[in-house]
PDB file of N, CA and C in Angstrom:
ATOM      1  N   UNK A   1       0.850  -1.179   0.000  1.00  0.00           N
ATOM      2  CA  UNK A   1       0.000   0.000   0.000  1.00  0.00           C
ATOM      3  C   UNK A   1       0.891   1.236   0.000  1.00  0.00           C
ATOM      4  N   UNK A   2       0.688   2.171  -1.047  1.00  0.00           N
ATOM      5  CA  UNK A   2       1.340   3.068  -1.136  1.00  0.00           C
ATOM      6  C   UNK A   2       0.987   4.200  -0.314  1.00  0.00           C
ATOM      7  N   UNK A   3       1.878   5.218  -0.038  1.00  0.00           N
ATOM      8  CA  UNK A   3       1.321   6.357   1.123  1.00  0.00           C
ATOM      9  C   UNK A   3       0.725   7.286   0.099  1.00  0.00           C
ATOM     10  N   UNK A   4      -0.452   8.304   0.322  1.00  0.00           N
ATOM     11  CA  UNK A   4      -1.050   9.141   0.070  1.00  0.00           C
ATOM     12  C   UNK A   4      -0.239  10.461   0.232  1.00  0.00           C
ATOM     13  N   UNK A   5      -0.355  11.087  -1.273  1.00  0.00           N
ATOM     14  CA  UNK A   5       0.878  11.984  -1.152  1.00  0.00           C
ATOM     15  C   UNK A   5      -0.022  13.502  -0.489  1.00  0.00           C
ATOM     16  N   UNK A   6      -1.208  13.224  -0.726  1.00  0.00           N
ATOM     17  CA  UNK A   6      -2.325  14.220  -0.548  1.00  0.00           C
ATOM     18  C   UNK A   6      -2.376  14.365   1.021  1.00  0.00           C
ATOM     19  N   UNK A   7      -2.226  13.449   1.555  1.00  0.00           N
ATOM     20  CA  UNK A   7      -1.894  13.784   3.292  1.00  0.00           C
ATOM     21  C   UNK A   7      -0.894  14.541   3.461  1.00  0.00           C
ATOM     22  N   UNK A   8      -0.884  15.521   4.563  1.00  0.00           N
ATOM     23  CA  UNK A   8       0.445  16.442   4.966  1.00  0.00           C
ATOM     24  C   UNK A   8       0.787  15.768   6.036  1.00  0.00           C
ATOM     25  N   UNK A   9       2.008  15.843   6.148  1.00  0.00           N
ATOM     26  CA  UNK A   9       2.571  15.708   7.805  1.00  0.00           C
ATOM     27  C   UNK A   9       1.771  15.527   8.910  1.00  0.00           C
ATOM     28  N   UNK A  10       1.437  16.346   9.197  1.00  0.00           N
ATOM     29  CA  UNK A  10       0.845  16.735  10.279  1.00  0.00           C
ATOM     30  C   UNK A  10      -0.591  15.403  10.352  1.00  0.00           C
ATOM     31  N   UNK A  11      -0.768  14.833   9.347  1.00  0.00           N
ATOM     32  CA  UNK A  11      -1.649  13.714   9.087  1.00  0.00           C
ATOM     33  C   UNK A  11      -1.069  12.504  10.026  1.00  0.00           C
ATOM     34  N   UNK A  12      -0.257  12.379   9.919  1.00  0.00           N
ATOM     35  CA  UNK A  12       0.885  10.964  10.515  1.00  0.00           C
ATOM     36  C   UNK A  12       1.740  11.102  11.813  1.00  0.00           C
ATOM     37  N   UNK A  13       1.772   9.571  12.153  1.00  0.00           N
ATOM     38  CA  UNK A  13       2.894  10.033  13.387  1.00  0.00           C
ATOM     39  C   UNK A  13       4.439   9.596  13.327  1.00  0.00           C
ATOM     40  N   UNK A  14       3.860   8.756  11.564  1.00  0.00           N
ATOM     41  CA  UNK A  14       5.434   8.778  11.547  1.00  0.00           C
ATOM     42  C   UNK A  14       6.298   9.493  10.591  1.00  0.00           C
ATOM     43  N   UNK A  15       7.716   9.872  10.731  1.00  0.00           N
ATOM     44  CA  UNK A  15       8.201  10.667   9.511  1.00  0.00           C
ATOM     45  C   UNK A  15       9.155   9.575   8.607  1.00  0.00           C
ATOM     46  N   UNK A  16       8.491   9.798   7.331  1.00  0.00           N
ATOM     47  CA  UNK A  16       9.223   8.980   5.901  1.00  0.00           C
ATOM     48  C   UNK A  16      10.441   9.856   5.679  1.00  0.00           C
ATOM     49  N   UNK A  17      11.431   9.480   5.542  1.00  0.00           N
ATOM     50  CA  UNK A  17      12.215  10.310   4.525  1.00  0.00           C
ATOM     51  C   UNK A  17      12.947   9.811   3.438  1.00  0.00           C
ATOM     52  N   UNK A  18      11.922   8.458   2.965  1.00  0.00           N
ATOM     53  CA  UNK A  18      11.770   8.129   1.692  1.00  0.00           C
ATOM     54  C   UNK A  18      11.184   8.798   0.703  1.00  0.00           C
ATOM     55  N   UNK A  19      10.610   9.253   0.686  1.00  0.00           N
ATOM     56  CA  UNK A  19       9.417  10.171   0.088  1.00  0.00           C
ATOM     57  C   UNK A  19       9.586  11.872  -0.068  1.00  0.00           C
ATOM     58  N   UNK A  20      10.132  11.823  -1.350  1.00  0.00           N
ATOM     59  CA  UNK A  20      10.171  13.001  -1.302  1.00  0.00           C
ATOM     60  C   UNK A  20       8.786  14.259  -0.932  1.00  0.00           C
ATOM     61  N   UNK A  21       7.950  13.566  -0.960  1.00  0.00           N
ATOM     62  CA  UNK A  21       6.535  14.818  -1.002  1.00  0.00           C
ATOM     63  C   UNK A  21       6.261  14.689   0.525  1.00  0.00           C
ATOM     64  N   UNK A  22       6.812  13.639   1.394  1.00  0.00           N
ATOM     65  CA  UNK A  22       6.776  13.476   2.898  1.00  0.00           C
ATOM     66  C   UNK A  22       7.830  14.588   3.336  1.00  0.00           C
ATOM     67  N   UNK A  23       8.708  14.619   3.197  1.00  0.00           N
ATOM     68  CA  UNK A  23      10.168  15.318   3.647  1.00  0.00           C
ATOM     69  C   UNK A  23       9.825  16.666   3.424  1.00  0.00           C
ATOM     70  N   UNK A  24       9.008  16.891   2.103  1.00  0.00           N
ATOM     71  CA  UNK A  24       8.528  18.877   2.270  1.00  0.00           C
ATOM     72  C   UNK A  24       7.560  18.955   2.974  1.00  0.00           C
ATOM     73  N   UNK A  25       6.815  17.991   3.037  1.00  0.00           N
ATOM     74  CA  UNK A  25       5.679  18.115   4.079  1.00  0.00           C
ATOM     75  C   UNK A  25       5.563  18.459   5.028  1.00  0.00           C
ATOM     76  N   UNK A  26       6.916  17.670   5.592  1.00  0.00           N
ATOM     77  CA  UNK A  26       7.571  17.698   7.240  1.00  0.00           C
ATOM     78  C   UNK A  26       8.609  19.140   7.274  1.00  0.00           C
ATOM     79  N   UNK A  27       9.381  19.355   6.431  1.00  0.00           N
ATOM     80  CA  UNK A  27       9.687  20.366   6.687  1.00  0.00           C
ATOM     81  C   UNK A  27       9.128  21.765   6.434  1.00  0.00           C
ATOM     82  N   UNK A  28       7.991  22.064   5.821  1.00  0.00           N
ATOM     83  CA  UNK A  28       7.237  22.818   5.781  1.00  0.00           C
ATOM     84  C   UNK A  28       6.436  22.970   7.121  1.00  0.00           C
ATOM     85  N   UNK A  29       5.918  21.648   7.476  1.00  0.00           N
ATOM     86  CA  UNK A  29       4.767  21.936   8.469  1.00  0.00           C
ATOM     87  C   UNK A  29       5.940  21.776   9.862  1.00  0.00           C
ATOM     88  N   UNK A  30       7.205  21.416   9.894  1.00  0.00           N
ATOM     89  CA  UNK A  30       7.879  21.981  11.087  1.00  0.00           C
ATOM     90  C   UNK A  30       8.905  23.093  11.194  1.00  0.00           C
ATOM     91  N   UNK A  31       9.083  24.142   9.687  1.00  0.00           N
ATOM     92  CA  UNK A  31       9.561  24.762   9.479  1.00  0.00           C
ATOM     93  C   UNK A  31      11.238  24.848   9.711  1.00  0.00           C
ATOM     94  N   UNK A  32      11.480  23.872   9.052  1.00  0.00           N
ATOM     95  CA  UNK A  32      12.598  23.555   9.507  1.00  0.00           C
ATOM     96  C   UNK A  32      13.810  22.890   7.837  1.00  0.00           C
ATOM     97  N   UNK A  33      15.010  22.890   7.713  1.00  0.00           N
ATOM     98  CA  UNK A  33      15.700  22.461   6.607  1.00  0.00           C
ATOM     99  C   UNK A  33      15.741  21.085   6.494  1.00  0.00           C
ATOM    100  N   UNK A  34      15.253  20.078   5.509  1.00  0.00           N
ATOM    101  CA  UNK A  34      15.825  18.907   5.309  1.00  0.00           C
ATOM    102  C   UNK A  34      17.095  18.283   5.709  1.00  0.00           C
ATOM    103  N   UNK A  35      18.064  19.344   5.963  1.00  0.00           N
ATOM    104  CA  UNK A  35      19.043  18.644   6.945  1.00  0.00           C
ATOM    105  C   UNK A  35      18.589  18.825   7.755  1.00  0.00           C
ATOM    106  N   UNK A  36      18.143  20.025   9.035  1.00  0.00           N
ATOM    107  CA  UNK A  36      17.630  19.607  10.064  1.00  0.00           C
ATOM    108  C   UNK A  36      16.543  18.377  10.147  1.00  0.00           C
ATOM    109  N   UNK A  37      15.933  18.422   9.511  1.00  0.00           N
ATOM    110  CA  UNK A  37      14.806  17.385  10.030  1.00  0.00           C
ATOM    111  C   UNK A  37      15.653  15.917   9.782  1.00  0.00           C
ATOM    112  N   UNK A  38      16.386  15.559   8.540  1.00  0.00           N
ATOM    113  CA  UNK A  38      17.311  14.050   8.882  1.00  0.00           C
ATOM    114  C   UNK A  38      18.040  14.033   9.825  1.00  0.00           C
ATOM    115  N   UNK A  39      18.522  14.916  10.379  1.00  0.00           N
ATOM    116  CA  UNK A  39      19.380  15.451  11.372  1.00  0.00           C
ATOM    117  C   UNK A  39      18.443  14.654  12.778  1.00  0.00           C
ATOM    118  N   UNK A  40      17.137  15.465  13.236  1.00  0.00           N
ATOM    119  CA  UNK A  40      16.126  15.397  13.810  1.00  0.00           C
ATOM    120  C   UNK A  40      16.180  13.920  13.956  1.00  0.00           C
ATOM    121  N   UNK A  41      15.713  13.211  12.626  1.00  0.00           N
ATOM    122  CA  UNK A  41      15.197  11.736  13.133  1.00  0.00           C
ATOM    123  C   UNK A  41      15.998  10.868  13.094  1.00  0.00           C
ATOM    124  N   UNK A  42      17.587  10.963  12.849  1.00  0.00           N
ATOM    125  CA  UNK A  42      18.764  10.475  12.880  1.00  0.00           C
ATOM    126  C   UNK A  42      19.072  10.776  14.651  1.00  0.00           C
ATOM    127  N   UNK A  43      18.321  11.751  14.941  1.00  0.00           N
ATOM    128  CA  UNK A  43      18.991  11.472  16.524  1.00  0.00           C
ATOM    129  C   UNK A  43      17.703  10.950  17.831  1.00  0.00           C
ATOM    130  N   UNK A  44      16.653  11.174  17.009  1.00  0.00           N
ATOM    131  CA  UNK A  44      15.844  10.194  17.965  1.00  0.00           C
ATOM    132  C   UNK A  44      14.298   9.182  17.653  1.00  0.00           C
ATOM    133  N   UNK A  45      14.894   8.848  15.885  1.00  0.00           N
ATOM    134  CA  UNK A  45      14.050   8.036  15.651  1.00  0.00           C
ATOM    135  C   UNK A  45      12.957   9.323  14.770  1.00  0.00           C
ATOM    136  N   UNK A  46      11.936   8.045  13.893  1.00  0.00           N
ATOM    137  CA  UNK A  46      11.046   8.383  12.876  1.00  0.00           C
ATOM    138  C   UNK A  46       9.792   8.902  14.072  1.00  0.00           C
ATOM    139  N   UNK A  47       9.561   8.623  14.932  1.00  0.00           N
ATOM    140  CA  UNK A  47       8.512   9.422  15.778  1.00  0.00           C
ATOM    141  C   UNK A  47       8.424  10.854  15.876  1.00  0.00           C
ATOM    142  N   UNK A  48       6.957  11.530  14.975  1.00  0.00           N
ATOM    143  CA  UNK A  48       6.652  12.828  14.613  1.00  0.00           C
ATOM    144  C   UNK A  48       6.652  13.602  16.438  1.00  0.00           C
ATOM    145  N   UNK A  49       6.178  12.869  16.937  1.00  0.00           N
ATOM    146  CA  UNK A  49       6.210  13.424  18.660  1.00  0.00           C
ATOM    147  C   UNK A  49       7.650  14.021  19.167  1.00  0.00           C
ATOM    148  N   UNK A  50       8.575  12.868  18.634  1.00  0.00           N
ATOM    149  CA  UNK A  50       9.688  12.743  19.482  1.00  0.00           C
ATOM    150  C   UNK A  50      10.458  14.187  18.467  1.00  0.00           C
ATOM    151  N   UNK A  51      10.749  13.531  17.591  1.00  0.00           N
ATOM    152  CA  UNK A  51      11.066  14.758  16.362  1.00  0.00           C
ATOM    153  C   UNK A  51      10.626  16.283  16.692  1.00  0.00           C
ATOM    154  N   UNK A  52       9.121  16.311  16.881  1.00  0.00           N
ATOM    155  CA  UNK A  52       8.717  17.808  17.543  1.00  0.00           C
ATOM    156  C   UNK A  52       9.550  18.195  18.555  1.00  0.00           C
ATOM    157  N   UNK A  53       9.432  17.608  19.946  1.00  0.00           N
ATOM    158  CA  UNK A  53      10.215  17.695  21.288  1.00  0.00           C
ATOM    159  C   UNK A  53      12.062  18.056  20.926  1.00  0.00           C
ATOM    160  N   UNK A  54      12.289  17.309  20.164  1.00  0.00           N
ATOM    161  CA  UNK A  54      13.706  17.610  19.746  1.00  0.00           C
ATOM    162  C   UNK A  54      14.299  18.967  19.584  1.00  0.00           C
ATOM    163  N   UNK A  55      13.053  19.026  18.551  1.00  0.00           N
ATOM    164  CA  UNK A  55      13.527  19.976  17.550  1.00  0.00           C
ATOM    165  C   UNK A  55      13.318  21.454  18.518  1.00  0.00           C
ATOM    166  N   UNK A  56      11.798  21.378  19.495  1.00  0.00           N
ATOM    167  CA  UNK A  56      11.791  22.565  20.420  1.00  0.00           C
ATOM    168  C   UNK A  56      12.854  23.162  21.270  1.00  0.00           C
ATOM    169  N   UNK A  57      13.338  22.158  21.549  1.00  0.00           N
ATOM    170  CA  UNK A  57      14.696  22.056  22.579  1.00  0.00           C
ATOM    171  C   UNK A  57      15.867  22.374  22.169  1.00  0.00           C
ATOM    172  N   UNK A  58      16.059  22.452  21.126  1.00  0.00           N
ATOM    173  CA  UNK A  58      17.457  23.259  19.592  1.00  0.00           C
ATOM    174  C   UNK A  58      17.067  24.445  19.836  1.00  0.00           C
TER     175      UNK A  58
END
């Protein structure tokens, strides 16, 4: 089953960064650079929760 490119981020709790139309999604809706955000889930996992908390704390 393929992911729905029509969902935004903010739809899911987890972050793809397979997907290119996921990765602007996520960095749009957390305002943040594609390196930050691989950055982000390279240091505590694909969880959109955990990723938020991270990223507040930078």
């Amino acid at each position: 089953m393929s992911d729905d490119p029509k969902k935004t981020g903010l739809d899911r709790k987890l972050i793809s960064l397979d997907e290119p139309h996921e990765i602007r999604s996520w960095t749009e809706s957390l305002d943040v650079t594609e390196e930050e955000l691989r950055a982000a889930v390279a240091a505590v996992g694909n969880s959109a929760e955990k990723v938020r908390e991270y990223l507040r704390k930078k």
